[in-house]
Protein backbone atom coordinates (compact mmCIF):
# COMPACT_ATOMS: atom_id res chain seq x y z
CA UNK A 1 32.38 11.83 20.38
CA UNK A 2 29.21 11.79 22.66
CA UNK A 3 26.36 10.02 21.09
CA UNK A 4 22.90 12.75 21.63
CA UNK A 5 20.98 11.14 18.94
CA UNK A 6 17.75 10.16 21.17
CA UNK A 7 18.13 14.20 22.85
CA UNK A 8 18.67 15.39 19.41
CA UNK A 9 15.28 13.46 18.21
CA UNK A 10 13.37 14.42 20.71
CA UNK A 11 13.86 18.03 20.51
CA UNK A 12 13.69 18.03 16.64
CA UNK A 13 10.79 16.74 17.14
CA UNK A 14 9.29 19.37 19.60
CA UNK A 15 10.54 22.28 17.12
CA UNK A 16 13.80 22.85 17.52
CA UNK A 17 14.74 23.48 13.94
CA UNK A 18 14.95 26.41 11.77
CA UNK A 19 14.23 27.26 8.55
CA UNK A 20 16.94 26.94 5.71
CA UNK A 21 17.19 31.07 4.89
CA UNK A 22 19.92 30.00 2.59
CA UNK A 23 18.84 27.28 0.83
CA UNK A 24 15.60 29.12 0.57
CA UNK A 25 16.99 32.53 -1.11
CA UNK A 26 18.55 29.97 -3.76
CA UNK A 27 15.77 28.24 -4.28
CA UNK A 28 13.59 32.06 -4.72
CA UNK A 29 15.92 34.05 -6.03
CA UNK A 30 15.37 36.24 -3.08
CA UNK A 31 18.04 38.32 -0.78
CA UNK A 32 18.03 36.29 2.22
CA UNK A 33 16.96 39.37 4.32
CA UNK A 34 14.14 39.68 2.30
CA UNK A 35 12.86 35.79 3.12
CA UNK A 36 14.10 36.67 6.73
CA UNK A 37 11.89 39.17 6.88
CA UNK A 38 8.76 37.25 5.15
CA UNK A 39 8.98 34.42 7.74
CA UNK A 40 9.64 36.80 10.84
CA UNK A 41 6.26 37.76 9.80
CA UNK A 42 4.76 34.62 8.96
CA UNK A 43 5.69 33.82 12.73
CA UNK A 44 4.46 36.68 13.92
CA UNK A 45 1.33 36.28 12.58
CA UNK A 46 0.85 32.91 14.13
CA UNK A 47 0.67 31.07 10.65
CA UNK A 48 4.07 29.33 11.05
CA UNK A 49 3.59 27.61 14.72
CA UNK A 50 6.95 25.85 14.53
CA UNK A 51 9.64 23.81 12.49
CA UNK A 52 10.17 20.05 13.14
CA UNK A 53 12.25 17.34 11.47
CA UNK A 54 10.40 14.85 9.27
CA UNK A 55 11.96 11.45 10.39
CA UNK A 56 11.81 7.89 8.66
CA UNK A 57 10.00 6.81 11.97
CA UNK A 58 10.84 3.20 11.73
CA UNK A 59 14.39 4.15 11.84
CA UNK A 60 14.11 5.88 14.89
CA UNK A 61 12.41 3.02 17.27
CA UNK A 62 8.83 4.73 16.52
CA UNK A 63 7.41 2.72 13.49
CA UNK A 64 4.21 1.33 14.78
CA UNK A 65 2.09 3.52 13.96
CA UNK A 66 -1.84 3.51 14.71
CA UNK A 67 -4.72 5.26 13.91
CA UNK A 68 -7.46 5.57 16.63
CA UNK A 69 -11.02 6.31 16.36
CA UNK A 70 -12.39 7.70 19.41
CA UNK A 71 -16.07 7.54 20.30
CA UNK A 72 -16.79 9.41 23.52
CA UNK A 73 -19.81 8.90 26.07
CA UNK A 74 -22.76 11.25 26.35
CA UNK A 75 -21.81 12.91 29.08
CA UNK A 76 -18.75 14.23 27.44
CA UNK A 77 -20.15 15.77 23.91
CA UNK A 78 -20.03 19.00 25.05
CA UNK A 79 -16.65 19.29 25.68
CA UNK A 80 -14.22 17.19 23.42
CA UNK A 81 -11.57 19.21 24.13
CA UNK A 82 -11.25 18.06 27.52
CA UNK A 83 -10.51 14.37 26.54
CA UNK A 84 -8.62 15.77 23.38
CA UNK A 85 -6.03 17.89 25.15
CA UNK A 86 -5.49 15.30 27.79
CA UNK A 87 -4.53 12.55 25.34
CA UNK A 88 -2.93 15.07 23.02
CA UNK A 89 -0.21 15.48 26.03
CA UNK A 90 0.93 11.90 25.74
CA UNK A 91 4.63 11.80 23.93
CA UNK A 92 2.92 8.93 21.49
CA UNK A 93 0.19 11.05 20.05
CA UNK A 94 1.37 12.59 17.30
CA UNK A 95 -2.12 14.32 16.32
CA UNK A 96 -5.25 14.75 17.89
CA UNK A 97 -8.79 15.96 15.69
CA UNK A 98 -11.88 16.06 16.71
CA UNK A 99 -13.66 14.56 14.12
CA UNK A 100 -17.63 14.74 12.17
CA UNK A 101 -19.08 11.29 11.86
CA UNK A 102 -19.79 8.15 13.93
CA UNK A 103 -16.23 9.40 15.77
CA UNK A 104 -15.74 12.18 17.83
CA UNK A 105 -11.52 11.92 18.07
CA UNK A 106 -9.44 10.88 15.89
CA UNK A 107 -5.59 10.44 16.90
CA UNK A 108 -2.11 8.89 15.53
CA UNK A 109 0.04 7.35 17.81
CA UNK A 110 3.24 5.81 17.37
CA UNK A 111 5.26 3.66 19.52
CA UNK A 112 7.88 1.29 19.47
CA UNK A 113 5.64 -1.42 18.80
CA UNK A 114 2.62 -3.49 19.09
CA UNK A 115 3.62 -4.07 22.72
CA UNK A 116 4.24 -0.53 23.18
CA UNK A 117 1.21 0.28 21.55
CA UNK A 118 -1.26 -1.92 23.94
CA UNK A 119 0.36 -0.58 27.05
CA UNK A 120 -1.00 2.95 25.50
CA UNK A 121 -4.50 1.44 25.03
CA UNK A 122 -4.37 -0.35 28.59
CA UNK A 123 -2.92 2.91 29.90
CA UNK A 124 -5.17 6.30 28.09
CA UNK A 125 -7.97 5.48 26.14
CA UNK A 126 -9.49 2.98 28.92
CA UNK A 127 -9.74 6.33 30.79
CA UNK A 128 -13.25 7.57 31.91
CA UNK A 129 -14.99 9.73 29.03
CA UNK A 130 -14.26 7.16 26.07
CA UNK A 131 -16.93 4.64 25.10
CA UNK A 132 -15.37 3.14 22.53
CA UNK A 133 -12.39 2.88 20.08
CA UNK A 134 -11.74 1.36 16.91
CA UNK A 135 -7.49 1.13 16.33
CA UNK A 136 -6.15 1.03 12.05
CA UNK A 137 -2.88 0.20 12.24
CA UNK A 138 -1.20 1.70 9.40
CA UNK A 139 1.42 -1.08 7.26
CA UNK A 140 3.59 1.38 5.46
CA UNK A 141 3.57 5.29 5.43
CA UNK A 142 4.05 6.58 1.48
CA UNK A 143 3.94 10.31 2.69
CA UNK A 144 3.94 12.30 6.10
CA UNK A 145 4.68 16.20 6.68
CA UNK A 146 3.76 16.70 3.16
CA UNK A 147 7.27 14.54 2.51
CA UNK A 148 7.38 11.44 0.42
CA UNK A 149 8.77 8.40 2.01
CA UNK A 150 12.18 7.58 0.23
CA UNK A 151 11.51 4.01 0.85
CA UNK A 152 9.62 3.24 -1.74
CA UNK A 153 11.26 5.63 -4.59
């Protein structure tokens, strides 16, 4: 059988799941048309944006994982979200914030590795706009998504 796995990441990873209607009515007690219903609406509202896979990321060729503090320069205070969207659109960031504090961005990136990871640096946040940053790279994840790593249990 043809081996998809990195397609299948990839778009798991972009929202190409759905929720569990099933497992959910068991869990609830509800009809399933009835949770159907409830998360039609949640959707519809804009309170659900999507529905991703949680992945063990080291498993996957993405455990390096870095947090980066982003200081911009005067000229671009009043309008973060310019510099926030563009590195937001890079397939390493996993999150983007702008942030109170000494900081004005915060982001998570992952990458293959430290290589990986300084070819980022080298490559976005050298970009005009950014006066300084200030990388934590992060030694073990206990809990992402709101999901506990299994690793450690």
């Amino acid at each position: 059988m043809k081996d998809i796995t990195g397609k299948l990441q990839e778009l798991l990873k972009e929202g190409y799941c759905t929720p569990q209607i099933a497992r959910i009515a068991k869990k609830t007690h509800d009809p399933s048309t009835t949770i159907h219903y409830n998360i039609k609406k949640l959707e519809k509202e804009g309170k659900i944006l999507t529905y991703k896979a949680v992945f063990d990321y080291a498993k996957i060729d993405q455990g390096f994982c870095s947090f980066v503090l982003i200081s911009l320069t005067p000229d671009k205070y009043n309008d973060p979200e310019k510099i926030a969207h563009k590195i937001a659109s890079r397939p390493e960031v996993e999150s983007c914030d702008i942030i109170t504090g000494d900081w004005e961005l915060v982001i998570k990136v992952r990458t293959s590795d430290q290589n990986a990871y300084y070819q980022f640096v080298k490559q976005v946040l050298s970009q005009p706009g950014i006066a300084k940053t200030k990388s934590l790279v992060s030694f073990k994840q206990i809990k992402t998504e709101f999901v506990e790593s299994q690793a450690h249990l």
